[in-house]
Protein backbone atom coordinates (compact mmCIF):
# COMPACT_ATOMS: atom_id res chain seq x y z
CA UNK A 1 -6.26 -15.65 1.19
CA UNK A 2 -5.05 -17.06 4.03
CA UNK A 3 -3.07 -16.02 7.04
CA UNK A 4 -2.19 -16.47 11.35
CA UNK A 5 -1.81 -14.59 14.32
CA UNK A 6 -0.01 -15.95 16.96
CA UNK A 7 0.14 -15.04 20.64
CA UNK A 8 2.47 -17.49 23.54
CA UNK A 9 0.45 -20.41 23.15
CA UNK A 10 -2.47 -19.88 21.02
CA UNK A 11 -2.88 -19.01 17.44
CA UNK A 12 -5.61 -18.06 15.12
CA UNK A 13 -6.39 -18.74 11.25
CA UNK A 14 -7.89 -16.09 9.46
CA UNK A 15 -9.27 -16.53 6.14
CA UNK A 16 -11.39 -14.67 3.08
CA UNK A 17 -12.88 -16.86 0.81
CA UNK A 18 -16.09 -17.19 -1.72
CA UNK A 19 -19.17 -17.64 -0.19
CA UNK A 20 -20.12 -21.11 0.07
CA UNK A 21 -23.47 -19.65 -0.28
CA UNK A 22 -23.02 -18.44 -4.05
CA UNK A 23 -22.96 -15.18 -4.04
CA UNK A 24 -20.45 -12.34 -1.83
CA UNK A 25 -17.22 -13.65 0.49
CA UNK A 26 -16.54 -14.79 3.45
CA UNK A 27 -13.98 -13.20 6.22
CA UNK A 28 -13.35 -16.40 8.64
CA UNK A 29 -11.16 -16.59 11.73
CA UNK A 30 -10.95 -20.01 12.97
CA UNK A 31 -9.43 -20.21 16.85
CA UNK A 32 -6.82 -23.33 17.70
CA UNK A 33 -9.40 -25.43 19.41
CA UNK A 34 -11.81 -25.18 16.19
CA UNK A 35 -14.22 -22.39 17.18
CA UNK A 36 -14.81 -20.83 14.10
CA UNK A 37 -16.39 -17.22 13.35
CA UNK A 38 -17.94 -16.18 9.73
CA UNK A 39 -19.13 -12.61 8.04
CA UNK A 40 -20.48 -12.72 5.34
CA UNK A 41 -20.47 -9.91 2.74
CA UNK A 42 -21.01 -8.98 -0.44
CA UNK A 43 -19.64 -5.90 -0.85
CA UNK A 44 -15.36 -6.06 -1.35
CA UNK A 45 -14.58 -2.82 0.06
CA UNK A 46 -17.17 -3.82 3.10
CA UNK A 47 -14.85 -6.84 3.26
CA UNK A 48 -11.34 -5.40 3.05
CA UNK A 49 -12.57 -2.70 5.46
CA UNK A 50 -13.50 -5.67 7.80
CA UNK A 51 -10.14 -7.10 7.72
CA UNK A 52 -8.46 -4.28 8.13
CA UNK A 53 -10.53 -3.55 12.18
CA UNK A 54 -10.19 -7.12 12.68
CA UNK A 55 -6.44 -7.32 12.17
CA UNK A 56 -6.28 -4.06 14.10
CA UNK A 57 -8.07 -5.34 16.95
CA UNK A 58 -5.86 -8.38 17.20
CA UNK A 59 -3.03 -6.87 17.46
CA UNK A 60 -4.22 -4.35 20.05
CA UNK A 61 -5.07 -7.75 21.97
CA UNK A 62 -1.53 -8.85 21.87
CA UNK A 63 -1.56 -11.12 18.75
CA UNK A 64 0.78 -11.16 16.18
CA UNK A 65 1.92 -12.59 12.38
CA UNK A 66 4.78 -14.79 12.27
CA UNK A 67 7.57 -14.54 10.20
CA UNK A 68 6.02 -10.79 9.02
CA UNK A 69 9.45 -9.73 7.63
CA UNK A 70 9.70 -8.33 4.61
CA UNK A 71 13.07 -8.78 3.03
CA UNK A 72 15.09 -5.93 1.57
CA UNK A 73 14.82 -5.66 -2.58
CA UNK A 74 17.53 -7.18 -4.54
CA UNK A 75 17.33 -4.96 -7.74
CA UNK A 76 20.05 -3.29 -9.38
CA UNK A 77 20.70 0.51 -8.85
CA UNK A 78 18.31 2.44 -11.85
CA UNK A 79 21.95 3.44 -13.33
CA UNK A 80 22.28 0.05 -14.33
CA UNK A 81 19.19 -0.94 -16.01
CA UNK A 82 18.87 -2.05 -19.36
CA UNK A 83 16.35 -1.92 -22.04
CA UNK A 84 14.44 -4.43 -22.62
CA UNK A 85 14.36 -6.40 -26.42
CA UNK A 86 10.61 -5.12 -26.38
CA UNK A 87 11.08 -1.40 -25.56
CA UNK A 88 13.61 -0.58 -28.23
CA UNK A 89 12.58 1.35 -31.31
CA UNK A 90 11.77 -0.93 -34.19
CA UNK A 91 14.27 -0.78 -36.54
CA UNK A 92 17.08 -0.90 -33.98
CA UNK A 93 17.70 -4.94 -33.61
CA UNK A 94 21.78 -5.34 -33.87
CA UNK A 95 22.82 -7.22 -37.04
């Protein structure tokens, strides 16, 4: 999983990865003039934990992820949903 934070003129690459040790993953932030930083653990929660302070304590410092929008859901209203082929009762395929 990859993904950037960006802040007027800089910008960061933060990654989670497999170790390339073997075992556990790797949370990597790599800066834009190539200093990189690596944790390793082996716990996931550990890990997601992790991300979750680090991401915090970018943004605290001013950084931010580009094009973070999330666009609005395009589904149709529940009223007009139809069945699916699968979910009817057997026995009820139109002739």
């Amino acid at each position: 999983m990859i993904w950037f934070f960006e802040r007027p003129g800089e910008r960061l690459r933060c990654e989670i990865r497999r170790s390339a040790f073997g075992a556990g993953y790797e949370l990597v932030w790599t800066a834009g003039d190539g200093r990189t930083h690596v944790e390793l653990s082996h716990n996931p929660e550990e890990l997601m934990s992790r991300r979750r302070a680090l991401e915090h304590w970018l943004k605290l410092d001013g950084w931010i992820r580009p094009g973070r929008v999330t666009p609005p859901r395009r589904t149709r209203p529940q009223s007009q949903w139809q069945t699916r082929k699968s979910e009817q009762p057997f026995g009820s395929e139109i002739h």
